[in-house]
PDB file of N, CA and C in Angstrom:
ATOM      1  N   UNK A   1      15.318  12.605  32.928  1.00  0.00           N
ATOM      2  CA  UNK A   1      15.920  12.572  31.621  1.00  0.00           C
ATOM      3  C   UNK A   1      14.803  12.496  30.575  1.00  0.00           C
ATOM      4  N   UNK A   2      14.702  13.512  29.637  1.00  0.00           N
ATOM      5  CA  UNK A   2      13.502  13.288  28.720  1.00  0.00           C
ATOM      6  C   UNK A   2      13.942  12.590  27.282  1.00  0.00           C
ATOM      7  N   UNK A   3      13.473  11.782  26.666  1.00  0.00           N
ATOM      8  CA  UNK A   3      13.604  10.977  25.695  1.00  0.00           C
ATOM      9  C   UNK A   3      12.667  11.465  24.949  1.00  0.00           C
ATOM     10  N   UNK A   4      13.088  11.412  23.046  1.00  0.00           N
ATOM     11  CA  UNK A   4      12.325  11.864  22.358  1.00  0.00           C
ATOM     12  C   UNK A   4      12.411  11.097  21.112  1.00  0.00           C
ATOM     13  N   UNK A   5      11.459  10.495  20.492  1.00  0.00           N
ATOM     14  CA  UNK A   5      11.547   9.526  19.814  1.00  0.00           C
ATOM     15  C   UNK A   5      10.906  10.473  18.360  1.00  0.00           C
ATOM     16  N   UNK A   6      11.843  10.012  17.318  1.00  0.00           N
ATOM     17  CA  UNK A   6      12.022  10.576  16.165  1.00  0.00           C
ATOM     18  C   UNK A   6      11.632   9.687  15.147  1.00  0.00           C
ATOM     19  N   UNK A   7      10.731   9.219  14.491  1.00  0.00           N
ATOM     20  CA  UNK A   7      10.230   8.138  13.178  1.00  0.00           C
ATOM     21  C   UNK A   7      11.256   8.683  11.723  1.00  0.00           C
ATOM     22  N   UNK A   8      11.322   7.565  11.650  1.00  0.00           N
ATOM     23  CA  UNK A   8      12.483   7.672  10.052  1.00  0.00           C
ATOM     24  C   UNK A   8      11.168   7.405   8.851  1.00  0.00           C
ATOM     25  N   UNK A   9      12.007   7.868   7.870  1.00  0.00           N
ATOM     26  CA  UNK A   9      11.362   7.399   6.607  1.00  0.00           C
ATOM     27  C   UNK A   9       9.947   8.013   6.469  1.00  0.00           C
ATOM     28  N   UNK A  10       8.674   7.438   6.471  1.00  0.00           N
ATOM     29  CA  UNK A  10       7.598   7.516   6.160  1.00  0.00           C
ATOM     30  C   UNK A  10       6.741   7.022   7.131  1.00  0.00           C
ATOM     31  N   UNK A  11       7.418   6.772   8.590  1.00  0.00           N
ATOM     32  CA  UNK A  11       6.655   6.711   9.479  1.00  0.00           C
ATOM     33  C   UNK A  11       5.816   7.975  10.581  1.00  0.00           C
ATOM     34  N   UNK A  12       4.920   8.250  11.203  1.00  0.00           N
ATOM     35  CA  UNK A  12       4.229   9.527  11.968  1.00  0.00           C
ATOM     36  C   UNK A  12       4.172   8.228  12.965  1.00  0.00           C
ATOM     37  N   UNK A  13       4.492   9.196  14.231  1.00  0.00           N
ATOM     38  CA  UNK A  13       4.115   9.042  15.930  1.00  0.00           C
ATOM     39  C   UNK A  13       2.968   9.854  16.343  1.00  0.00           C
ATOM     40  N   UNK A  14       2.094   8.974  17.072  1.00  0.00           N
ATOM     41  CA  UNK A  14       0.794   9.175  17.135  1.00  0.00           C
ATOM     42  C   UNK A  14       0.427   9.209  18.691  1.00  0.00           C
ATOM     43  N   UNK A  15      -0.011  10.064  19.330  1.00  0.00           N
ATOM     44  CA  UNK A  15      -0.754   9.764  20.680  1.00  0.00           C
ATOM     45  C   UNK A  15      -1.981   9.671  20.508  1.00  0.00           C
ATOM     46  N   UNK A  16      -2.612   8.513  21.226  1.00  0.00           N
ATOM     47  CA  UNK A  16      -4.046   8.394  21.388  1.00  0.00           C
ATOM     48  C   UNK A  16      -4.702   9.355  22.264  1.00  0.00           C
ATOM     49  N   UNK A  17      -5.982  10.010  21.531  1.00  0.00           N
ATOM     50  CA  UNK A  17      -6.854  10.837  22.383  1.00  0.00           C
ATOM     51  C   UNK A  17      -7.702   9.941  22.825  1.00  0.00           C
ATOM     52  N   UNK A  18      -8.147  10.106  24.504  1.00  0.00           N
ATOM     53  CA  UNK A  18      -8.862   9.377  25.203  1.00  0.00           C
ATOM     54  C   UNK A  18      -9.812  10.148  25.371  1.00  0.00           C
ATOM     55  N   UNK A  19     -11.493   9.269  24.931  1.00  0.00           N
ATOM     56  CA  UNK A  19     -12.462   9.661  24.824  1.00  0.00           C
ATOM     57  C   UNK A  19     -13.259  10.355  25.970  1.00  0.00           C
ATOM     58  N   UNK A  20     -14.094  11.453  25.920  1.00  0.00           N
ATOM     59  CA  UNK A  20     -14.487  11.773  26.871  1.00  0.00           C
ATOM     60  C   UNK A  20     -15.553  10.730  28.175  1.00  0.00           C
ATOM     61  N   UNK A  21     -15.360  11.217  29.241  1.00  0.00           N
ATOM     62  CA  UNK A  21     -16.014  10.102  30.231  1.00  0.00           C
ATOM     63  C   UNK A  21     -17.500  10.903  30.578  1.00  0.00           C
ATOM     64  N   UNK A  22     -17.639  11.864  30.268  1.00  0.00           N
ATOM     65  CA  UNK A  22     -18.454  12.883  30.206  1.00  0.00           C
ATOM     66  C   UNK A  22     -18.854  14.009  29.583  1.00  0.00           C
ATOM     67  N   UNK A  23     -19.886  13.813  28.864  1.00  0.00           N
ATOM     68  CA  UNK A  23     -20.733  14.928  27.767  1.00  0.00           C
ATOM     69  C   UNK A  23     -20.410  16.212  28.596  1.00  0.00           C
ATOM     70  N   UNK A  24     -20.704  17.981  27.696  1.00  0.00           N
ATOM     71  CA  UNK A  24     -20.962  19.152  28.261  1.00  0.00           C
ATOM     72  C   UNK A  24     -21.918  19.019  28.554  1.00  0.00           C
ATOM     73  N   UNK A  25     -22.830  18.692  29.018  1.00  0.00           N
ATOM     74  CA  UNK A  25     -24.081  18.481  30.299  1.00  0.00           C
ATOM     75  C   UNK A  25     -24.287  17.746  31.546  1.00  0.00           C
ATOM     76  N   UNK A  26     -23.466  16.841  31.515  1.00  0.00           N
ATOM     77  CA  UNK A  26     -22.900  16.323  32.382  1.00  0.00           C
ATOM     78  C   UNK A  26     -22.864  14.857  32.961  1.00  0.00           C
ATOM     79  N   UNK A  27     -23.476  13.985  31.753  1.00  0.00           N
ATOM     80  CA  UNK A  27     -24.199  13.129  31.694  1.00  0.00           C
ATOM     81  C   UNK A  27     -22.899  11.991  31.512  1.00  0.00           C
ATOM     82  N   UNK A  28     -22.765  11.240  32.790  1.00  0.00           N
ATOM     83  CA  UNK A  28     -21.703  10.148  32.262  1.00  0.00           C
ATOM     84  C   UNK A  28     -21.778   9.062  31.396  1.00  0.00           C
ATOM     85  N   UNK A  29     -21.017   8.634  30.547  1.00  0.00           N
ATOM     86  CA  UNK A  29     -20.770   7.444  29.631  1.00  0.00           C
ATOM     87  C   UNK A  29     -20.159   6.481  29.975  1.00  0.00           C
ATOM     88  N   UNK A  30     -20.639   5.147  29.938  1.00  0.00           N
ATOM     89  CA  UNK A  30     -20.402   4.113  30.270  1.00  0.00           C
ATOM     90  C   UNK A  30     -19.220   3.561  28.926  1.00  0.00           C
ATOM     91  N   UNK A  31     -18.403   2.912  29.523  1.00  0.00           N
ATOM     92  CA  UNK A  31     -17.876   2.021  28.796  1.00  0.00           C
ATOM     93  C   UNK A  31     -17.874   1.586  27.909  1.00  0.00           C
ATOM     94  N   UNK A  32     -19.145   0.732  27.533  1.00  0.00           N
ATOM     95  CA  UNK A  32     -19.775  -0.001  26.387  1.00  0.00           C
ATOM     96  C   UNK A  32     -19.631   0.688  25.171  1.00  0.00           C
ATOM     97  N   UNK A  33     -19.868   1.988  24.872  1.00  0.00           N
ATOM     98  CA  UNK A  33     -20.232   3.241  24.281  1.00  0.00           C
ATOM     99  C   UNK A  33     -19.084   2.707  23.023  1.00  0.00           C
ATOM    100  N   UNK A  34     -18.963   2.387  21.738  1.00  0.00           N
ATOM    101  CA  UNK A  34     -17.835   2.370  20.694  1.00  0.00           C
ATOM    102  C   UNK A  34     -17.181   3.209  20.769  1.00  0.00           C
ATOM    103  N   UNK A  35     -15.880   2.661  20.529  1.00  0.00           N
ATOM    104  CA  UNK A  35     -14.655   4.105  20.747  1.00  0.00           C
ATOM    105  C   UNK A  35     -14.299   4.476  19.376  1.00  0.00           C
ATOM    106  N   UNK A  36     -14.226   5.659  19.357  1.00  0.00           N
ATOM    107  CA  UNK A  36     -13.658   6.253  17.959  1.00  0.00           C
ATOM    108  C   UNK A  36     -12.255   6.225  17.948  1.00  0.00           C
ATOM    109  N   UNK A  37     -11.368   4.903  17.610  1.00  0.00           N
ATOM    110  CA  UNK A  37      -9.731   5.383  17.666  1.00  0.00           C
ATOM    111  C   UNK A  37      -8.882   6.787  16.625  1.00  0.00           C
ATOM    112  N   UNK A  38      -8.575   7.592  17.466  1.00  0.00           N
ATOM    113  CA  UNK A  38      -8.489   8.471  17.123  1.00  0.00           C
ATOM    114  C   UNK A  38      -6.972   8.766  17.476  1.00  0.00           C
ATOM    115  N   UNK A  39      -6.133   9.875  17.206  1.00  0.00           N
ATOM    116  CA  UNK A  39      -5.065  10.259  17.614  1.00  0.00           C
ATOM    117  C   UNK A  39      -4.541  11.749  17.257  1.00  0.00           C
ATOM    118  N   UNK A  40      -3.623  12.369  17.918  1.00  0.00           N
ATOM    119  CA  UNK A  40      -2.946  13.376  17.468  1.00  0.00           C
ATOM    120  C   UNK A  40      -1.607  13.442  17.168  1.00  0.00           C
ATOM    121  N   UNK A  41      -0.864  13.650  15.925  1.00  0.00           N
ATOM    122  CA  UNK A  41      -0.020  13.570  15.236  1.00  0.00           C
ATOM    123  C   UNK A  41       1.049  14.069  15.888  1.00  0.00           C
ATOM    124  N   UNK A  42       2.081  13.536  16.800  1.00  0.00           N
ATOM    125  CA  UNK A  42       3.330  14.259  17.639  1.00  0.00           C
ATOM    126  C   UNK A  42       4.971  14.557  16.998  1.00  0.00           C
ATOM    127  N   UNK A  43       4.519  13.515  15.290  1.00  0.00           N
ATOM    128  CA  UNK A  43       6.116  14.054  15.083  1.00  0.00           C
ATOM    129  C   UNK A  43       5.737  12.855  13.567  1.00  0.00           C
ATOM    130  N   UNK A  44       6.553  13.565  13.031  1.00  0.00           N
ATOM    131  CA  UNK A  44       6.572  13.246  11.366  1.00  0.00           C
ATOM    132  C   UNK A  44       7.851  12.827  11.127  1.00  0.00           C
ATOM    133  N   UNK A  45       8.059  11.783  10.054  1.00  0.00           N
ATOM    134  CA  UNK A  45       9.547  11.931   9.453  1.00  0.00           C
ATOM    135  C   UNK A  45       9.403  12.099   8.176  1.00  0.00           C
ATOM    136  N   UNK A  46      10.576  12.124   7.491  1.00  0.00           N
ATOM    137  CA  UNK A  46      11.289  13.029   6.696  1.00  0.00           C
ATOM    138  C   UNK A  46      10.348  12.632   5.488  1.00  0.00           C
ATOM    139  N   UNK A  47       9.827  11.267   4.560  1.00  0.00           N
ATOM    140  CA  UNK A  47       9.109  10.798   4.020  1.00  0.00           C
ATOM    141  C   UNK A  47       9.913  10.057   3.476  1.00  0.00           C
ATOM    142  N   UNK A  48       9.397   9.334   2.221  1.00  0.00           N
ATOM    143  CA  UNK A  48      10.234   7.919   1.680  1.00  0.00           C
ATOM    144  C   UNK A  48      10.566   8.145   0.477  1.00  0.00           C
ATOM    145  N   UNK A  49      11.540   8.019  -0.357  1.00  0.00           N
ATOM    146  CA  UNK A  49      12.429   7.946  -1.634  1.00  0.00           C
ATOM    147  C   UNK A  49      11.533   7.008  -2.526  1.00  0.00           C
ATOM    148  N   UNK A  50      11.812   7.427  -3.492  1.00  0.00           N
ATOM    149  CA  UNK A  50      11.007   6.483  -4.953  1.00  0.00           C
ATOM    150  C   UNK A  50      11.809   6.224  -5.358  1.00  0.00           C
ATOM    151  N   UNK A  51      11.841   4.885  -6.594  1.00  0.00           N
ATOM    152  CA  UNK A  51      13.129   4.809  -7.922  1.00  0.00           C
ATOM    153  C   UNK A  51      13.899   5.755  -7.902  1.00  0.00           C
ATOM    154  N   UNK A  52      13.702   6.597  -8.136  1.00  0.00           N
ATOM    155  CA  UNK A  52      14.504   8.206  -8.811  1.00  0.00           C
ATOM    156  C   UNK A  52      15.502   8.548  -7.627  1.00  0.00           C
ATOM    157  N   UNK A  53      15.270   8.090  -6.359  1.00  0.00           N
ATOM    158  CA  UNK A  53      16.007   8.812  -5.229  1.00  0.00           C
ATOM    159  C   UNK A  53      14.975  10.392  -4.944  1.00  0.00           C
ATOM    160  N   UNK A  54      14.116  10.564  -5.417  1.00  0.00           N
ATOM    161  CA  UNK A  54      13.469  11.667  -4.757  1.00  0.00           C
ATOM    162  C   UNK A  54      12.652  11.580  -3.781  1.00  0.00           C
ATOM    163  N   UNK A  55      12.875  12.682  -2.785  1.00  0.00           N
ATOM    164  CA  UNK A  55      12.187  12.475  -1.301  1.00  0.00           C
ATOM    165  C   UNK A  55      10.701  12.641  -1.571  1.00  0.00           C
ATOM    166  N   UNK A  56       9.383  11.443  -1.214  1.00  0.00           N
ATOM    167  CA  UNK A  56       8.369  11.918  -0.887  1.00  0.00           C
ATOM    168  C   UNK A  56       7.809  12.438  -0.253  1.00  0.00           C
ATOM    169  N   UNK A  57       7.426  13.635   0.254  1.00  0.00           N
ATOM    170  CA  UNK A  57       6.991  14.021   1.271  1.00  0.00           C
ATOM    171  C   UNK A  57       5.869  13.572   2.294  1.00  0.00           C
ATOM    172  N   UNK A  58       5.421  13.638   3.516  1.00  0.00           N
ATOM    173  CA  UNK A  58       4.296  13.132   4.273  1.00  0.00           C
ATOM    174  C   UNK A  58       3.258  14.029   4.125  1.00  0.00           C
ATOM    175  N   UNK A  59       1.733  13.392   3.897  1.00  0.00           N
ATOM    176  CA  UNK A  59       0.841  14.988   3.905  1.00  0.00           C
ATOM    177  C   UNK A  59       0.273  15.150   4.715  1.00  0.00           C
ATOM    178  N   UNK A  60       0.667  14.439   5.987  1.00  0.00           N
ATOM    179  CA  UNK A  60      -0.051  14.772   7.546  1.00  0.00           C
ATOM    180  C   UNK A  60       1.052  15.648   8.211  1.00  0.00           C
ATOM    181  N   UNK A  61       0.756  16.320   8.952  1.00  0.00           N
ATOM    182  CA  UNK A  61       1.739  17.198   9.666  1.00  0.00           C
ATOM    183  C   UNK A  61       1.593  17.103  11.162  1.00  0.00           C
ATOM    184  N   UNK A  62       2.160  17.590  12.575  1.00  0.00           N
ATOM    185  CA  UNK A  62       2.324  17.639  13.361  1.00  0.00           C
ATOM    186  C   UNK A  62       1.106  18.777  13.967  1.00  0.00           C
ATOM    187  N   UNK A  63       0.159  17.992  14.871  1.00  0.00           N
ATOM    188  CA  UNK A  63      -1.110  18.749  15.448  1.00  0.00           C
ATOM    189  C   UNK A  63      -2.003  18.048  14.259  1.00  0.00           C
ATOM    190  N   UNK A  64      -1.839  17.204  13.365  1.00  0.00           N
ATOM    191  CA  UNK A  64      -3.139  16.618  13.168  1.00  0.00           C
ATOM    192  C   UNK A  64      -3.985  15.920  13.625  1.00  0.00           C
ATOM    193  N   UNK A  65      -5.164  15.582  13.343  1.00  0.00           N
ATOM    194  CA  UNK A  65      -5.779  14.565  14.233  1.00  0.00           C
ATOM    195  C   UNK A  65      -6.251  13.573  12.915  1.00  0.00           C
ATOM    196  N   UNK A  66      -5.493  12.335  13.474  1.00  0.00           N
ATOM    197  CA  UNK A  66      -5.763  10.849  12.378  1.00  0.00           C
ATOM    198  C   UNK A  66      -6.678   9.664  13.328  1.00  0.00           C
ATOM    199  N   UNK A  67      -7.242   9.086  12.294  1.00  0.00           N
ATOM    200  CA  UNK A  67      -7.876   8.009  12.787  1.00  0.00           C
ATOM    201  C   UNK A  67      -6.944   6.714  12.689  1.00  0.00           C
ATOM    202  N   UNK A  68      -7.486   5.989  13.519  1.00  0.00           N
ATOM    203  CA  UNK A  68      -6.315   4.807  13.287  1.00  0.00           C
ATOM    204  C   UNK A  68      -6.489   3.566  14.006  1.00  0.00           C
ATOM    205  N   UNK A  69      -6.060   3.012  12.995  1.00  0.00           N
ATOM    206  CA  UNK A  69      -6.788   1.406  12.466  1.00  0.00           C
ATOM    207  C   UNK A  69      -6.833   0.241  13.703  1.00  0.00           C
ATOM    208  N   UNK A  70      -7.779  -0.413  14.082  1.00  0.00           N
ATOM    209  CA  UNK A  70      -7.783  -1.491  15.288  1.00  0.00           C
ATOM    210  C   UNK A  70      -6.513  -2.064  15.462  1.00  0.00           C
ATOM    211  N   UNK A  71      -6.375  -2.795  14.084  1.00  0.00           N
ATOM    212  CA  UNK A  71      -4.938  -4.225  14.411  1.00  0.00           C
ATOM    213  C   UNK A  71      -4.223  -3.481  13.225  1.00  0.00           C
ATOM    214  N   UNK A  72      -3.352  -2.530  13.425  1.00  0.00           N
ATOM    215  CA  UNK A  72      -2.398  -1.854  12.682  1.00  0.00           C
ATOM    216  C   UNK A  72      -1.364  -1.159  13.170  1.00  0.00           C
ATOM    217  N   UNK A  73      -0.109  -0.004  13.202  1.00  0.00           N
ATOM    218  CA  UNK A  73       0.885  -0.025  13.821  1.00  0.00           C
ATOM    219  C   UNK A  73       1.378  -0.609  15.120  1.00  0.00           C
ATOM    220  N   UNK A  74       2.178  -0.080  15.810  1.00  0.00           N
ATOM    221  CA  UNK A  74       3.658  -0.458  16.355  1.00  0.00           C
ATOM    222  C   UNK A  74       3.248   0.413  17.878  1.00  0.00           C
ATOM    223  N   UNK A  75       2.296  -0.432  18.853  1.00  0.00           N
ATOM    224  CA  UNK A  75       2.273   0.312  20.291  1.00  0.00           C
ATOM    225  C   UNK A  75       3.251   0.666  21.161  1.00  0.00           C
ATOM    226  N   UNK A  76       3.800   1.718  21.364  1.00  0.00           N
ATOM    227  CA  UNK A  76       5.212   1.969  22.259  1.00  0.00           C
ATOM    228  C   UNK A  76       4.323   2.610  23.154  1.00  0.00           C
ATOM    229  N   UNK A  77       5.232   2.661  24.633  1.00  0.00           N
ATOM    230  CA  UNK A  77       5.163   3.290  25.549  1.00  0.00           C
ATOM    231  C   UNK A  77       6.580   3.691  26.309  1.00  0.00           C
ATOM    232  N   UNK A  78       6.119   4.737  26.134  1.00  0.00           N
ATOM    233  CA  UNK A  78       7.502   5.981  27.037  1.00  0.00           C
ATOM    234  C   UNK A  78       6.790   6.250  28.118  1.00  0.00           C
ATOM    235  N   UNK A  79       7.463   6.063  29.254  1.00  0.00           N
ATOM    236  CA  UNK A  79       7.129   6.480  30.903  1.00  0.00           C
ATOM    237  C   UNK A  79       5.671   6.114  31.017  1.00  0.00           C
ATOM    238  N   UNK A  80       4.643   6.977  31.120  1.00  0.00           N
ATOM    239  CA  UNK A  80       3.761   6.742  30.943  1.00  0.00           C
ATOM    240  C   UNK A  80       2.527   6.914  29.926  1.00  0.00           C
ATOM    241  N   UNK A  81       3.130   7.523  28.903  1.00  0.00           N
ATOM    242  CA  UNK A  81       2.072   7.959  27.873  1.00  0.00           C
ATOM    243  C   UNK A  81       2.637   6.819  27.283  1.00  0.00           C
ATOM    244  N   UNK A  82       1.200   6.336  26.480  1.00  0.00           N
ATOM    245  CA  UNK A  82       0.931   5.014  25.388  1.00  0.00           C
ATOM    246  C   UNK A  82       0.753   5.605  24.177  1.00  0.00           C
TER     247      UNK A  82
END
């Protein structure tokens, strides 16, 4: 059964890209190495209303790639993607 999770308002769903474990040369990376939290943008909603009742729009779109913040949103996990 596939489940598909839809953000309201002015929220974006984000998958984390996991950093490479190995350079194009072939040289492995240890752990230690700082991680760049990074993500790709899987689904947008609609955006958020002002005073007026007019819709704001979002200016990230779906296939972006966002950075994103240590101690900031809402971690879900579906099956197995985090």
């Amino acid at each position: 059964m596939a489940r598909r999770l839809i953000p309201s308002f002015n929220r974006i769903l984000v998958e984390k890209i996991l950093p490479p474990s190995k350079t194009n040369s072939g040289i492995l990376l240890t752990e230690k190495t700082p991680k760049l939290n990074s993500g790709k943008v899987v689904a947008v909603g609609p955006g958020a209303r002002d005073f007026d009742g007019k819709l704001t729009p979002i200016t990230v779109k779906e296939g972006d790639t966002v950075l994103l913040p240590d101690y900031g949103g809402t971690e879900v996990k579906l099956g197995d993607k985090e």
